[in-house]
Protein backbone atom coordinates (compact mmCIF):
# COMPACT_ATOMS: atom_id res chain seq x y z
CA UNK A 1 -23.64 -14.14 10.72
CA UNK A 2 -26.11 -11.01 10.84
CA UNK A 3 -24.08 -9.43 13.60
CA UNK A 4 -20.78 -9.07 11.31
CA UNK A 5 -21.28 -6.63 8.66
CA UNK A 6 -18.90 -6.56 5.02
CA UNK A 7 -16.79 -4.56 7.07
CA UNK A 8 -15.77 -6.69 9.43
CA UNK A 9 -15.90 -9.86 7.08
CA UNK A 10 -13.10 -7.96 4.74
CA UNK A 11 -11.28 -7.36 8.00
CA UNK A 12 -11.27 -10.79 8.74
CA UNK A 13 -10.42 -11.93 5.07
CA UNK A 14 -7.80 -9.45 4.01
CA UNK A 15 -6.49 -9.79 8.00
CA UNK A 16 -5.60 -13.89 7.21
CA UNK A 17 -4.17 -13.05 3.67
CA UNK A 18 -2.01 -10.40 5.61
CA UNK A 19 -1.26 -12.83 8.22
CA UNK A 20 -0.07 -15.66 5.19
CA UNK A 21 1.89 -13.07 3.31
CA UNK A 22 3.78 -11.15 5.88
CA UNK A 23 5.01 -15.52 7.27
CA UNK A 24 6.31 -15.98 4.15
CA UNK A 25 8.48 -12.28 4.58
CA UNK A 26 9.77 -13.51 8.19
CA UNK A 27 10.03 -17.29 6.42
CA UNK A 28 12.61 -15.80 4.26
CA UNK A 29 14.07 -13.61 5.96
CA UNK A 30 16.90 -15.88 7.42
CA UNK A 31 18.39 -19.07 6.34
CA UNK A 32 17.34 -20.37 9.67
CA UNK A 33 13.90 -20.43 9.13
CA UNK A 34 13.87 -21.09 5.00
CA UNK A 35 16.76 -23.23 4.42
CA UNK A 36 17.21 -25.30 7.61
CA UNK A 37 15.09 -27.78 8.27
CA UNK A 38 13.99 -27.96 12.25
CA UNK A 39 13.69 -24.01 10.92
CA UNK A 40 11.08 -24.73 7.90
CA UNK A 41 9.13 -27.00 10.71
CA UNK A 42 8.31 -24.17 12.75
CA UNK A 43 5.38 -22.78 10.03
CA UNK A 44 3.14 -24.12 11.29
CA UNK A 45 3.38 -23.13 14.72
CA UNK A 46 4.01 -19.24 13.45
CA UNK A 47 1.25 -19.15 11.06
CA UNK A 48 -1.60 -18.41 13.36
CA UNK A 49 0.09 -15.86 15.51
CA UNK A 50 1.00 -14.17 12.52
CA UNK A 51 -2.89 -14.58 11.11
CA UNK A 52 -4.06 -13.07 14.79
CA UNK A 53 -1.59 -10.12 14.16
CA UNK A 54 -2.63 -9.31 10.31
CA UNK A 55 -6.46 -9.13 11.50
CA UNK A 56 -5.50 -7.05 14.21
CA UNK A 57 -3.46 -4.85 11.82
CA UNK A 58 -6.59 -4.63 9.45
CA UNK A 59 -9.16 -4.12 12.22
CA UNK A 60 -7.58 -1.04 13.53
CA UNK A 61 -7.68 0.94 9.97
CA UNK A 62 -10.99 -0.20 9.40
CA UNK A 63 -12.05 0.14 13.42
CA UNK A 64 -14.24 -2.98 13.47
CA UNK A 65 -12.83 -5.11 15.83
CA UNK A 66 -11.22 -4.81 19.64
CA UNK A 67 -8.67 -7.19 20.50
CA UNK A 68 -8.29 -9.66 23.53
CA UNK A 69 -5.73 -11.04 24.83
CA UNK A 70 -5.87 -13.96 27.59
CA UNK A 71 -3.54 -16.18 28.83
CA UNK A 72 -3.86 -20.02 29.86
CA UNK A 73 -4.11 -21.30 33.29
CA UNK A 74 -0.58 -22.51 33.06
CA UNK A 75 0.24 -18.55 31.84
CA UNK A 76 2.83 -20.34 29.02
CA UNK A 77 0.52 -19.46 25.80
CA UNK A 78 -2.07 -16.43 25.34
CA UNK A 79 -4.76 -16.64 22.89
CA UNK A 80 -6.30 -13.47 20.62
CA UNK A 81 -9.84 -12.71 20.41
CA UNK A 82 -11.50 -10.31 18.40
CA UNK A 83 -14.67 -9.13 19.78
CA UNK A 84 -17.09 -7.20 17.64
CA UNK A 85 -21.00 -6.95 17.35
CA UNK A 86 -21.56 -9.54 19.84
CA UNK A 87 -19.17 -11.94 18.59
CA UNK A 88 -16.47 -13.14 19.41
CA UNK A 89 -13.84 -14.74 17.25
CA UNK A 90 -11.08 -17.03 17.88
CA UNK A 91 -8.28 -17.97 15.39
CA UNK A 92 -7.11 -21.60 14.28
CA UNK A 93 -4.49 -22.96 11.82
CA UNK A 94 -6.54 -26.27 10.43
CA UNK A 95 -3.05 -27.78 8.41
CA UNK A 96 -1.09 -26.54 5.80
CA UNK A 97 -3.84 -28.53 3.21
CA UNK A 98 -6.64 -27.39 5.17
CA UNK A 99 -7.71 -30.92 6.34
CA UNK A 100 -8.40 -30.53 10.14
CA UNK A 101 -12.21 -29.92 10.35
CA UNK A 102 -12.54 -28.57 14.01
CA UNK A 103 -10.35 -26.66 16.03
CA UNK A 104 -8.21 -27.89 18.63
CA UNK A 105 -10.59 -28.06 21.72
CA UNK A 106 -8.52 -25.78 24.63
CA UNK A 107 -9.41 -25.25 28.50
CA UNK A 108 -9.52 -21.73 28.34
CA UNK A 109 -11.56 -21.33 25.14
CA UNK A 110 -14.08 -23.70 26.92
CA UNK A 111 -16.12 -20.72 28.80
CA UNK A 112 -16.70 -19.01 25.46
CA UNK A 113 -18.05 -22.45 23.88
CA UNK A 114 -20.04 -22.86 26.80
CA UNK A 115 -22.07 -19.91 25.76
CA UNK A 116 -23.38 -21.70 22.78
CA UNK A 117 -25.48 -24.05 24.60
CA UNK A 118 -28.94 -22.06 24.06
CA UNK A 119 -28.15 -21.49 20.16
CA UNK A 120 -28.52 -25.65 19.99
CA UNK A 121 -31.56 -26.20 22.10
CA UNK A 122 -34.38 -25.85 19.27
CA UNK A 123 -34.66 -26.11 16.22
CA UNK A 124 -31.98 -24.18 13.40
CA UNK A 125 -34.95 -22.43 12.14
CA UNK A 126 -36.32 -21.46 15.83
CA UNK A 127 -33.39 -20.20 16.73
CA UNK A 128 -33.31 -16.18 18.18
CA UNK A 129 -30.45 -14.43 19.57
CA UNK A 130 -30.77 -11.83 22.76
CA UNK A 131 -29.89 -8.92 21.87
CA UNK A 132 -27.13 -9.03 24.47
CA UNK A 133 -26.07 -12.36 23.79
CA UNK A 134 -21.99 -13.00 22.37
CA UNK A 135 -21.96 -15.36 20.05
CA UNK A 136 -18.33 -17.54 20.27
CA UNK A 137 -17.08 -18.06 16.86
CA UNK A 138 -14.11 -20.55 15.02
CA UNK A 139 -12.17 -18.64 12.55
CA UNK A 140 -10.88 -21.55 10.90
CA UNK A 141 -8.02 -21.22 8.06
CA UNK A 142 -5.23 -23.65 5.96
CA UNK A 143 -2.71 -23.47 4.14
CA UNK A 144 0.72 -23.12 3.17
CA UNK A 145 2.35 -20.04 1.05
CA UNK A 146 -1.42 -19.11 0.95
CA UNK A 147 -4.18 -19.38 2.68
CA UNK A 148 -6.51 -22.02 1.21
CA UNK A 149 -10.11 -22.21 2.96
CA UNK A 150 -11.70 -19.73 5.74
CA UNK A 151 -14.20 -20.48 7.28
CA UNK A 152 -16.75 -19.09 10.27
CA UNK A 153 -18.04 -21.83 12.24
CA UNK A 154 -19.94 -21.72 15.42
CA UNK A 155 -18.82 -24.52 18.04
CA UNK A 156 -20.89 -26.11 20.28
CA UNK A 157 -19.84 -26.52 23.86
CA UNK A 158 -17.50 -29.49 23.61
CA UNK A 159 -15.81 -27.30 20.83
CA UNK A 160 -15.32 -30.40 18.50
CA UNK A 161 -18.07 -30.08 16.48
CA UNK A 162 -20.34 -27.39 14.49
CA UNK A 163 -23.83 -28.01 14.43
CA UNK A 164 -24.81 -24.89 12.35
CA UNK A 165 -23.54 -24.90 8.42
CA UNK A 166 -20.20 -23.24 9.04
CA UNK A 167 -20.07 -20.53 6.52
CA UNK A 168 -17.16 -20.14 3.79
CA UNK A 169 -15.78 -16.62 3.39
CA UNK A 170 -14.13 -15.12 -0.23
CA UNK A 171 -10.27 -15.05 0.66
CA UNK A 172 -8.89 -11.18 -0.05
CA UNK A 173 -5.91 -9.42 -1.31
CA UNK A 174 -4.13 -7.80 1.52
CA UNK A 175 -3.28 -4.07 0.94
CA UNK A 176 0.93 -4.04 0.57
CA UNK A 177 1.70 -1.45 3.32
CA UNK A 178 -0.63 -3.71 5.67
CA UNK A 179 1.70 -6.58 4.95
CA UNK A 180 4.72 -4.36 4.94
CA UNK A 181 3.86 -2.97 8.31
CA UNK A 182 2.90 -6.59 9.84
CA UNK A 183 6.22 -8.06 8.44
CA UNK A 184 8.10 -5.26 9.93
CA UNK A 185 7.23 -5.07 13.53
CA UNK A 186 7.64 -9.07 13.23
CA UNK A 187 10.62 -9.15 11.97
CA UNK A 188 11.82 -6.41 14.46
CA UNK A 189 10.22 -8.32 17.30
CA UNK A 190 12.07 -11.33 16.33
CA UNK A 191 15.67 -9.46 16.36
CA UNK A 192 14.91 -8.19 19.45
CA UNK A 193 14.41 -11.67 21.24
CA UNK A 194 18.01 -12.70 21.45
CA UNK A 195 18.94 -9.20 23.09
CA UNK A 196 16.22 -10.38 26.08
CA UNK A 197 17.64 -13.35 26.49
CA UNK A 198 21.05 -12.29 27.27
CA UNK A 199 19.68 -9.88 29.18
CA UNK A 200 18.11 -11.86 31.43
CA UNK A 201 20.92 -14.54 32.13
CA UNK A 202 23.03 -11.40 33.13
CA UNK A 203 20.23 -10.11 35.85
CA UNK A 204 20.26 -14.16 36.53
């Protein structure tokens, strides 16, 4: 990836390890979500939210990447991307043993796949970029307490598949205040949840 420099690789590795660790803070933070079963389920579906938030976290100490937000066409689930360099990275939670090999393939992801087309036309070793081309990349990541594989891979348009090598990134430490700040506002965000919900059925 010659358009992400270390910088934005350590974002992106210490940003998932951030992500892992401040899940398992919110995880045991109430018996709800540790003890009770239908609770415990739901790690899986809070992982890469949590992932999208530690990166975010990261990228704005280190300034390296600017977050994206965008919604689906049914507006009931938003997506994060992190645009930097003329890439453009998408999240995805592969299983908690890493076994899923592509991302889940998604209508509103599909314009940034479709962007890849020209990167598969010749040959690997042929291949040049514009210099104002985005490239649309898979962040994908597994695992359970921890995360266990990371991985860059670029898609190609019917987002099931990865023509080029993906690449394997070194997983990070996180810094503790990043995780302590992540696991905060999460936590806080989650407490206040309950308070808009009332709050609405009274205006309803």
């Amino acid at each position: 990836m010659p358009r992400l420099d270390s910088d934005h690789l350590l974002t992106l590795t210490e940003g998932v390890s951030v992500g892992y660790n401040a899940l398992n803070a919110i995880m045991a933070s109430t018996p709800v979500l540790e003890g009770f079963w239908p609770g415990r389920n739901l790690r899986s579906y809070l992982v890469d939210p949590c992932v999208q938030y530690g990166i975010e976290v990261v990228s704005t100490r280190r300034g390296t990447f600017h977050t994206e937000f965008k919604p689906n066409k049914a507006g009931n689930h938003v997506h994060t991307r992190f645009h930097g360099k003329g890439v453009c990275i998408t999240t995805h939670f592969t299983g908690q043993d890493a076994s899923r090999k592509a991302a889940r393939r998604a209508v509103n992801r599909a314009e940034l796949a479709s962007r890849c087309q020209d990167l598969f036309a010749f040959e690997r070793n042929l291949v040049v970029l514009e210099e104002n081309q985005t490239v649309y990349v898979h962040l994908l990541h597994g695992g359970k307490a921890t995360p266990v594989a990371l991985t860059l891979a670029i898609p190609d348009q019917s987002q099931s598949s990865y023509p080029l090598t993906p690449w394997a990134l070194d997983l990070t430490a996180p810094e503790t205040a990043d995780v302590e700040q992540v696991t905060e506002a999460m936590t806080f965000r989650l407490k206040q949840l309950p308070a808009e919900s009332e709050d609405r059925r009274e205006a309803s």
